[in-house]
PDB file of N, CA and C in Angstrom:
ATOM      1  N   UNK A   1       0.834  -1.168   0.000  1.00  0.00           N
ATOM      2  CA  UNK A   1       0.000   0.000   0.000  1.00  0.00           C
ATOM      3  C   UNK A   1       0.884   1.239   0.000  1.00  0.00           C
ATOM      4  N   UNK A   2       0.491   1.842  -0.717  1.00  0.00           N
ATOM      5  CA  UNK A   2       1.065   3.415  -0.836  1.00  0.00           C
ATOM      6  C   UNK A   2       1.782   3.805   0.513  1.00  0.00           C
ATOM      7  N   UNK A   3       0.498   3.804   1.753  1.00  0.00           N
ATOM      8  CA  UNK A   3       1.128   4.482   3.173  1.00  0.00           C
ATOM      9  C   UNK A   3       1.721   3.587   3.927  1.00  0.00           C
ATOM     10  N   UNK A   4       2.764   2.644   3.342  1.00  0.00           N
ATOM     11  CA  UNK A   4       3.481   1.811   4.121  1.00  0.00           C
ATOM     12  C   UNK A   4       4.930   2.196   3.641  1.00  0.00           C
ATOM     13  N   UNK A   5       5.290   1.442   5.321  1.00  0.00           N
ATOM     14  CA  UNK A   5       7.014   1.745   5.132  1.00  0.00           C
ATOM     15  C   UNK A   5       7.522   0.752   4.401  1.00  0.00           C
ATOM     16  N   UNK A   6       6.933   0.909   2.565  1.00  0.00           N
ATOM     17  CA  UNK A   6       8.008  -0.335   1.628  1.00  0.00           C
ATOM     18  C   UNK A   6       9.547  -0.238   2.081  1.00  0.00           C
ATOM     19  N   UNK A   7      10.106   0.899   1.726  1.00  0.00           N
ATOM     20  CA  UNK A   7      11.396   0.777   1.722  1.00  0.00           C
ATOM     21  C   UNK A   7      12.746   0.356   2.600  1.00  0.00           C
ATOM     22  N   UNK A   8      11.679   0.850   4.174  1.00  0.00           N
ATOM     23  CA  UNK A   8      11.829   0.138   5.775  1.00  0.00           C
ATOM     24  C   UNK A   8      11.761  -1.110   5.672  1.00  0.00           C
ATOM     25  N   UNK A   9      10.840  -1.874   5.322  1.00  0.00           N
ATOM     26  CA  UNK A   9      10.902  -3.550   5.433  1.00  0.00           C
ATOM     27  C   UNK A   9      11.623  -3.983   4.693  1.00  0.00           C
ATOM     28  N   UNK A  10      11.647  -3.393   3.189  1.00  0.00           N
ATOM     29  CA  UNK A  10      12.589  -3.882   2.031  1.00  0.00           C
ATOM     30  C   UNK A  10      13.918  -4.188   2.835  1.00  0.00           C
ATOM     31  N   UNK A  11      14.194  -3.092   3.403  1.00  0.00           N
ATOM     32  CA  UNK A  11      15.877  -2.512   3.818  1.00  0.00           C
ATOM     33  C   UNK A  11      16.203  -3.901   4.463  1.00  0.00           C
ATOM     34  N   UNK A  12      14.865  -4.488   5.381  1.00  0.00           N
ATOM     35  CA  UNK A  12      15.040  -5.905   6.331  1.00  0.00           C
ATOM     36  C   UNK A  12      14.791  -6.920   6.053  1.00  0.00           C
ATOM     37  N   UNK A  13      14.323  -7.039   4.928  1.00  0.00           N
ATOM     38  CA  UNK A  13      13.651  -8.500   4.009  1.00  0.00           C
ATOM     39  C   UNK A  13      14.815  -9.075   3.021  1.00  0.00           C
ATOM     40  N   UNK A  14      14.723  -7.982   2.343  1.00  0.00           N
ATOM     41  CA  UNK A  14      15.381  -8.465   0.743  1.00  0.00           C
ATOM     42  C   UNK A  14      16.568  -8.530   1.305  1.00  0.00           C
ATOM     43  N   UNK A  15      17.362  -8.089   1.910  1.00  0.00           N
ATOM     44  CA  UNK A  15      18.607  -8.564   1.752  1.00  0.00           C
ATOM     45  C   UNK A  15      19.145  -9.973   1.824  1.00  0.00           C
ATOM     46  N   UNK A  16      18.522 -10.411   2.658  1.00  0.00           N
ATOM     47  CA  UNK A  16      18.022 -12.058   3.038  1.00  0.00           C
ATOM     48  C   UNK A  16      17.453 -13.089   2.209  1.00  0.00           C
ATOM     49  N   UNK A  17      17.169 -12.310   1.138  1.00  0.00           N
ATOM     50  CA  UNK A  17      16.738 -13.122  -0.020  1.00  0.00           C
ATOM     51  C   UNK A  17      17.231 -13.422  -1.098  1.00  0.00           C
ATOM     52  N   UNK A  18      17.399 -14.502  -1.600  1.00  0.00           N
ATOM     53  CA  UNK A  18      18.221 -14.634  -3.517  1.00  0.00           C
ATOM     54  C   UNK A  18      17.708 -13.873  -4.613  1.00  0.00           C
ATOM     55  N   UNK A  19      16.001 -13.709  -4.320  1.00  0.00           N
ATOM     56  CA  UNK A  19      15.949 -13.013  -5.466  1.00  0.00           C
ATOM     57  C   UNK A  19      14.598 -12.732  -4.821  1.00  0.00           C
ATOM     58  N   UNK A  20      13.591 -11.475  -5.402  1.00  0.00           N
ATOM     59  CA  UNK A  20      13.038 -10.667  -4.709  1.00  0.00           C
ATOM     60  C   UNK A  20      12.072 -10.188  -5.806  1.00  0.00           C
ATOM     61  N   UNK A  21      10.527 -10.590  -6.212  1.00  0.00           N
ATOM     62  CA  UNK A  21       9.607 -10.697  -7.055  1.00  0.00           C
ATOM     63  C   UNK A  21       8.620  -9.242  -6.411  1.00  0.00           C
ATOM     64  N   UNK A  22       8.756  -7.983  -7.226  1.00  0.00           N
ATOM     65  CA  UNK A  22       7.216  -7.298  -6.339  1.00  0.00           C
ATOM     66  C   UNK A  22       6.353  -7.289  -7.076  1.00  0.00           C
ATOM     67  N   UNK A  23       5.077  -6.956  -6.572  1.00  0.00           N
ATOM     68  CA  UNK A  23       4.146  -7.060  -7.339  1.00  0.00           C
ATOM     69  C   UNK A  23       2.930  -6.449  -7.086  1.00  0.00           C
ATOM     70  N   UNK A  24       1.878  -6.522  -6.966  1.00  0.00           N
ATOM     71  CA  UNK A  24       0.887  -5.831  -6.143  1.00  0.00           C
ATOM     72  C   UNK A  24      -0.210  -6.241  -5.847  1.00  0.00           C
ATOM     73  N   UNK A  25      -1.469  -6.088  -5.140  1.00  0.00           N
ATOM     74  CA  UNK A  25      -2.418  -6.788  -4.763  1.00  0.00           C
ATOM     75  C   UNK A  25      -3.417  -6.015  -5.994  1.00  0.00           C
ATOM     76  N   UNK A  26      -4.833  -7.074  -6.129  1.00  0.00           N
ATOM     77  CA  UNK A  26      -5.761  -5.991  -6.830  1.00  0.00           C
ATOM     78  C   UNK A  26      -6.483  -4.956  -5.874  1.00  0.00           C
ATOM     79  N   UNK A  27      -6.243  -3.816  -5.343  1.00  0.00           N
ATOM     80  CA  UNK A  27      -6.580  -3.093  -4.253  1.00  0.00           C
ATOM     81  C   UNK A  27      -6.166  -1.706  -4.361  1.00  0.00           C
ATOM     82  N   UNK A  28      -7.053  -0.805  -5.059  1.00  0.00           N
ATOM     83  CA  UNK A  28      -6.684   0.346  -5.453  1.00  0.00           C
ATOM     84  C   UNK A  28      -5.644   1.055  -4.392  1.00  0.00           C
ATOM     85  N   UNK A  29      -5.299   0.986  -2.994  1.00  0.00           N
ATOM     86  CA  UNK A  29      -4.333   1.798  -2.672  1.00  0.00           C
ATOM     87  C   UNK A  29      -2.834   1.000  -2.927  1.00  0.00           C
ATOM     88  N   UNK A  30      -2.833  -0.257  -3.309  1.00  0.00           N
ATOM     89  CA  UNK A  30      -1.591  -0.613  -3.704  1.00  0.00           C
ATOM     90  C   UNK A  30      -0.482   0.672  -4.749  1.00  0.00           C
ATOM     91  N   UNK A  31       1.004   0.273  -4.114  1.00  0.00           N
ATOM     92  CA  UNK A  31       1.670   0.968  -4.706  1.00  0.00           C
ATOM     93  C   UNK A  31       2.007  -0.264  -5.508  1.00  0.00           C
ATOM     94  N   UNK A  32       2.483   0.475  -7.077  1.00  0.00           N
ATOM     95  CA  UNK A  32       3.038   0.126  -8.249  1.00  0.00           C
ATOM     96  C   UNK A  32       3.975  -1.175  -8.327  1.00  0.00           C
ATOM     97  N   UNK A  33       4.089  -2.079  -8.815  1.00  0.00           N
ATOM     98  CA  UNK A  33       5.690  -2.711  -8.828  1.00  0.00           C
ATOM     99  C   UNK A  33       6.547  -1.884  -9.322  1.00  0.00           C
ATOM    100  N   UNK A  34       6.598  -1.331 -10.035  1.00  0.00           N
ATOM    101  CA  UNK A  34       7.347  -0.032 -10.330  1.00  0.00           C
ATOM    102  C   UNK A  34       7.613   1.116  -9.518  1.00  0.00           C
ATOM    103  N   UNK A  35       6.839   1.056  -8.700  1.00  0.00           N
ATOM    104  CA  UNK A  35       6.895   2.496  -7.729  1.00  0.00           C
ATOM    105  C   UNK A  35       8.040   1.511  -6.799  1.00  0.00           C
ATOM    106  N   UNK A  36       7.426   0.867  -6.466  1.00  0.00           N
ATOM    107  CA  UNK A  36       8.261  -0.625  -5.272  1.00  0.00           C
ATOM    108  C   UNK A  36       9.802  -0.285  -6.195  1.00  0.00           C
ATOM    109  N   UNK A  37       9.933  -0.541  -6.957  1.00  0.00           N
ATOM    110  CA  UNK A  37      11.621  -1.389  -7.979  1.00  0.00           C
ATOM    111  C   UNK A  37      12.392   0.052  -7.795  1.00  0.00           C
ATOM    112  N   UNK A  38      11.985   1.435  -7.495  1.00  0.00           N
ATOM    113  CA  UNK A  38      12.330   2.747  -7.351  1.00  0.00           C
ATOM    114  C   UNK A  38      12.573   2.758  -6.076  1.00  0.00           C
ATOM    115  N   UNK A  39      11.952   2.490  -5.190  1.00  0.00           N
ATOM    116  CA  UNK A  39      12.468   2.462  -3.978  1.00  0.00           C
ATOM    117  C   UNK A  39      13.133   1.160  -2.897  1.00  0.00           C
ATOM    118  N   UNK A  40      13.358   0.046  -3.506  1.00  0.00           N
ATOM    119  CA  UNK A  40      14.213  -1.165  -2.587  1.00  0.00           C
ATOM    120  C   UNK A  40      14.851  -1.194  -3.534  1.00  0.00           C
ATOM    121  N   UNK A  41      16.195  -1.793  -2.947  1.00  0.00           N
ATOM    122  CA  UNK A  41      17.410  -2.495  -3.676  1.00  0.00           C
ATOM    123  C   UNK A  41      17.623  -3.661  -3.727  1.00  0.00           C
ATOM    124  N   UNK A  42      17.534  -4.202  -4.337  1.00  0.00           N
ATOM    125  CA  UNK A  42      18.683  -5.530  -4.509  1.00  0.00           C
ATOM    126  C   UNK A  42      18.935  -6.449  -5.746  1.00  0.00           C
ATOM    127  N   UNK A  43      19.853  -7.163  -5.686  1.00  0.00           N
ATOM    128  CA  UNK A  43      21.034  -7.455  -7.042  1.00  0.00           C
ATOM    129  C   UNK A  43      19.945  -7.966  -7.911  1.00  0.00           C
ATOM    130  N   UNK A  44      18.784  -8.842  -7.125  1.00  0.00           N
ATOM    131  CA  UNK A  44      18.181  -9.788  -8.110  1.00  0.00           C
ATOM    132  C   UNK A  44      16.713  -9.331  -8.251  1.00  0.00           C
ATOM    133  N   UNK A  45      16.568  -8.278  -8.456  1.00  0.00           N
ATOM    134  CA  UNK A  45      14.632  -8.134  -8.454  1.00  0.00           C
ATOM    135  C   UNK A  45      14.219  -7.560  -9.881  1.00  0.00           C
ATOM    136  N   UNK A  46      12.814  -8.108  -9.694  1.00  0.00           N
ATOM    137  CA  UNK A  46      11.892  -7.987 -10.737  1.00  0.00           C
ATOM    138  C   UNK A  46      10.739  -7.296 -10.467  1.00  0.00           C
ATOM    139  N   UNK A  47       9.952  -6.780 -10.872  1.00  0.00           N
ATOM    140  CA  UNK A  47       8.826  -6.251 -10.869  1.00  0.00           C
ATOM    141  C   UNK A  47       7.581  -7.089 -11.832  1.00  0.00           C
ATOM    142  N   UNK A  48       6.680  -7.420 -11.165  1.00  0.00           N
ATOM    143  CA  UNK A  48       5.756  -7.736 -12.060  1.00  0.00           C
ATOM    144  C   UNK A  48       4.063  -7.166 -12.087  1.00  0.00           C
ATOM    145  N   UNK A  49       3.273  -7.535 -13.216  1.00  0.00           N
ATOM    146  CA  UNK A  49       2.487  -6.659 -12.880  1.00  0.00           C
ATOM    147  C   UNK A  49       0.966  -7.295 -12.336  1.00  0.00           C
ATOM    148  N   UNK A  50       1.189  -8.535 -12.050  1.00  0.00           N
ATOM    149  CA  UNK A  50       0.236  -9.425 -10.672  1.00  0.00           C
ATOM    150  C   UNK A  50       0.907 -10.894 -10.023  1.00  0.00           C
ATOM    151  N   UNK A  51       0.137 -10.854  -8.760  1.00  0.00           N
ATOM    152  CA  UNK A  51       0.549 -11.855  -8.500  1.00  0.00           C
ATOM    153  C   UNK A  51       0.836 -13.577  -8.894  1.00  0.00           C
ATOM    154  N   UNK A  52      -0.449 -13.162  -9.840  1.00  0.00           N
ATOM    155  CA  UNK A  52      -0.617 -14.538 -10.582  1.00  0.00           C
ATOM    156  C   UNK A  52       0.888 -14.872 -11.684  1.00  0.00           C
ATOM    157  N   UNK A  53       1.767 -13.578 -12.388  1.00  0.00           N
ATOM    158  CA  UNK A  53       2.997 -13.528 -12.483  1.00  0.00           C
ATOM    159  C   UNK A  53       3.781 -13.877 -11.905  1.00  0.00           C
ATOM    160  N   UNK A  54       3.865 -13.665 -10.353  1.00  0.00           N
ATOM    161  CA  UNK A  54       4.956 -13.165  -9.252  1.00  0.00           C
ATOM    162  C   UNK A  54       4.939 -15.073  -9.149  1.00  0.00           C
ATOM    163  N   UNK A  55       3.477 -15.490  -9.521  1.00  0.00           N
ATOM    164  CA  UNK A  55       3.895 -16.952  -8.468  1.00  0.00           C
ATOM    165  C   UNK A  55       4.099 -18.058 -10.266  1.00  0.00           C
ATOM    166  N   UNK A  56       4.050 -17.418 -10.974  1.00  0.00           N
ATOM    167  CA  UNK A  56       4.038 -18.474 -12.177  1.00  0.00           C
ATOM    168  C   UNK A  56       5.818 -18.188 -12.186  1.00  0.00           C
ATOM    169  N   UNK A  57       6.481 -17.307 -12.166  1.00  0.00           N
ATOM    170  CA  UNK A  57       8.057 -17.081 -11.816  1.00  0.00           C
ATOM    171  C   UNK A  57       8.322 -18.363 -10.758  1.00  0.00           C
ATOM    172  N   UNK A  58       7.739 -18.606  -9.461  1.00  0.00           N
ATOM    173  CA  UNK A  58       8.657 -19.540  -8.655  1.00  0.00           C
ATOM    174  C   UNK A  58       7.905 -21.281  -9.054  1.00  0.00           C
ATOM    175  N   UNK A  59       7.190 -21.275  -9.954  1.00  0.00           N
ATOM    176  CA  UNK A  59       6.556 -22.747  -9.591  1.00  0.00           C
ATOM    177  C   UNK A  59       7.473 -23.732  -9.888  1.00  0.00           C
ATOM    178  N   UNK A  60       8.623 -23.433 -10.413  1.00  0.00           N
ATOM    179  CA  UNK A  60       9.725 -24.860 -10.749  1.00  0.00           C
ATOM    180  C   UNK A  60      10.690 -24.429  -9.361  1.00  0.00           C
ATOM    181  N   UNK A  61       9.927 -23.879  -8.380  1.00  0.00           N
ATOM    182  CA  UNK A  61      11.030 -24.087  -7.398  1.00  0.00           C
ATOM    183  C   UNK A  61      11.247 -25.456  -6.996  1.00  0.00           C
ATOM    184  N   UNK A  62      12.084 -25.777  -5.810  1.00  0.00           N
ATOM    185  CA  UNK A  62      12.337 -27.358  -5.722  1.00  0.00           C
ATOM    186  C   UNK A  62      11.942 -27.377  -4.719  1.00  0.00           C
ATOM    187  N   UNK A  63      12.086 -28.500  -3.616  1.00  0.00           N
ATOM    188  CA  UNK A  63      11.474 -28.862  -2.589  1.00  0.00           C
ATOM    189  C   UNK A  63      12.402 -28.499  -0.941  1.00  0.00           C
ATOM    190  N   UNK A  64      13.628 -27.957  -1.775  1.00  0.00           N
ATOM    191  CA  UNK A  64      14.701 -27.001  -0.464  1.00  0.00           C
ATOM    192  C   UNK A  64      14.491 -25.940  -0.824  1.00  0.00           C
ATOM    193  N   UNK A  65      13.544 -24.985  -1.592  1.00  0.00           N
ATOM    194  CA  UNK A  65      13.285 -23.745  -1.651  1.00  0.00           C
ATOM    195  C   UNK A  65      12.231 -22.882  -0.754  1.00  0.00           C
ATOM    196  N   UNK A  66      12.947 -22.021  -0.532  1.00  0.00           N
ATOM    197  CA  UNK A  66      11.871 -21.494   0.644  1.00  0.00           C
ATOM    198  C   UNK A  66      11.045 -20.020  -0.083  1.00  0.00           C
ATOM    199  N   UNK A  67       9.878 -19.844  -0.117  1.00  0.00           N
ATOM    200  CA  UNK A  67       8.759 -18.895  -0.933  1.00  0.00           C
ATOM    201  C   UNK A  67       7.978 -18.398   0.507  1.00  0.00           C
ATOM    202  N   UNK A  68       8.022 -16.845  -0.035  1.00  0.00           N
ATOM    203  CA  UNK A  68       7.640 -16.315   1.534  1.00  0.00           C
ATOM    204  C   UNK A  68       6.561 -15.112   0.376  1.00  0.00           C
ATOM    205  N   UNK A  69       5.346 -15.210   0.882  1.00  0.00           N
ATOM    206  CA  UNK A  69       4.469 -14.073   0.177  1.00  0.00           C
ATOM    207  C   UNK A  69       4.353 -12.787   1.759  1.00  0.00           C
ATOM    208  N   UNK A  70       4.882 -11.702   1.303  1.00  0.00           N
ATOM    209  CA  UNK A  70       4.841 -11.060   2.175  1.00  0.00           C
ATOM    210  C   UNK A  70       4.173  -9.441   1.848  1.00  0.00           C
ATOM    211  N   UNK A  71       3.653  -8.687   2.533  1.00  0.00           N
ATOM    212  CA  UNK A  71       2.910  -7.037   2.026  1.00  0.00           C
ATOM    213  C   UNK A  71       2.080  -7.390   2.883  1.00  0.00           C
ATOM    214  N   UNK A  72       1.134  -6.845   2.227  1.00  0.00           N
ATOM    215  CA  UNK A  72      -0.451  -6.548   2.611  1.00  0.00           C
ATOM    216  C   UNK A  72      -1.126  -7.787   2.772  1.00  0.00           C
ATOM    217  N   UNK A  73      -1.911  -7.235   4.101  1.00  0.00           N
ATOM    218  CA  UNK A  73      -2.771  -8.945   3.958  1.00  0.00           C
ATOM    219  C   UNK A  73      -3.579  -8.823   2.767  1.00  0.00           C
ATOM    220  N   UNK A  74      -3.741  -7.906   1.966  1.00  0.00           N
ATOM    221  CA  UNK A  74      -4.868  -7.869   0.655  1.00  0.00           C
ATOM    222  C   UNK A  74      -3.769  -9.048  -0.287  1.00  0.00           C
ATOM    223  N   UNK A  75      -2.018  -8.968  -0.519  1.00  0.00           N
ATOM    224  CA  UNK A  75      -1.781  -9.853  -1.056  1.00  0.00           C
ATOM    225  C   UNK A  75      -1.734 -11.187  -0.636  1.00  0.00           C
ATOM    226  N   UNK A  76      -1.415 -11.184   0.820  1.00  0.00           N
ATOM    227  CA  UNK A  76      -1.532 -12.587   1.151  1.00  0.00           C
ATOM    228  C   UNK A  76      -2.435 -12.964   0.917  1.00  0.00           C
ATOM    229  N   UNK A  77      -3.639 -12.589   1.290  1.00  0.00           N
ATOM    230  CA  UNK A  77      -5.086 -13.232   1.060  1.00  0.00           C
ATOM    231  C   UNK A  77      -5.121 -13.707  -0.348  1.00  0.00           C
ATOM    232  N   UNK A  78      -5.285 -12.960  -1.309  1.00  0.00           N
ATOM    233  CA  UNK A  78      -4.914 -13.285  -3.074  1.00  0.00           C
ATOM    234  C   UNK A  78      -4.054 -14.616  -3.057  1.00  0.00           C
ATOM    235  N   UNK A  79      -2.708 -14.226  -2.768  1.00  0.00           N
ATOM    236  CA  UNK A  79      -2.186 -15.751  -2.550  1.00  0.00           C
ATOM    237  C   UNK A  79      -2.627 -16.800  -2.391  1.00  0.00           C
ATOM    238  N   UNK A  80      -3.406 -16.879  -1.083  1.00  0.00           N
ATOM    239  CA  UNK A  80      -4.242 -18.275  -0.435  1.00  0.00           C
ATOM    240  C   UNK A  80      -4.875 -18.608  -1.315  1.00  0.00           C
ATOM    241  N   UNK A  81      -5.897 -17.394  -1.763  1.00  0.00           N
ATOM    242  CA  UNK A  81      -7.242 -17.906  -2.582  1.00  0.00           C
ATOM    243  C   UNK A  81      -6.568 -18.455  -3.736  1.00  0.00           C
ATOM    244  N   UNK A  82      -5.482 -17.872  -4.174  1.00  0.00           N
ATOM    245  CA  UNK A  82      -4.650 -18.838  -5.293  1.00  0.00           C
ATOM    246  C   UNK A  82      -4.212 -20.034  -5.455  1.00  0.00           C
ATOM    247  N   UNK A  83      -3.548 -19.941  -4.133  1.00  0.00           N
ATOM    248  CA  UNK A  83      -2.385 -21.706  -3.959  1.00  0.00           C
ATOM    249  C   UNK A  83      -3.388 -22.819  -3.354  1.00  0.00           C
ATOM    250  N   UNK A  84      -4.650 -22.165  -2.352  1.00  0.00           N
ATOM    251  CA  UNK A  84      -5.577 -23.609  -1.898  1.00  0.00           C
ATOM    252  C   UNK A  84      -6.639 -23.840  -2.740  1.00  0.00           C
TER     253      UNK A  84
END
């Protein structure tokens, strides 16, 4: 969402991560993946422009891979209703 500290959590998330997918919920105050890719850093990120993207990117993960959906509960929720 727009009035969140993206760039605060980014600063504590992504670094910790191999590679780093944003994306956005369908929820008009969501900020951009693009607005997101302007403000966090790191070596390996992408921007996409839904989640249904963000998760067709990890589905050949393997079974030692670890997938963390994290933001807004508007995306987690999307998620669930996706993956169950």
């Amino acid at each position: 969402m727009r009035d969140k500290a993206v760039e605060e959590i980014g600063g504590v998330l992504f670094p910790l991560a191999q590679q780093v997918i944003v994306t956005a919920p369908r929820q008009m105050r969501a900020l951009s993946p693009d607005a997101m890719r302007a403000v966090v850093d790191h070596p390996n990120l992408t921007a996409v422009p839904d989640l249904e993207a963000a998760l067709a990117m990890v589905r050949d993960a393997g079974p030692e891979d670890v997938i963390f959906v994290t933001g807004s509960l508007f995306l987690v929720a999307e998620a669930r209703a996706l993956l169950l």
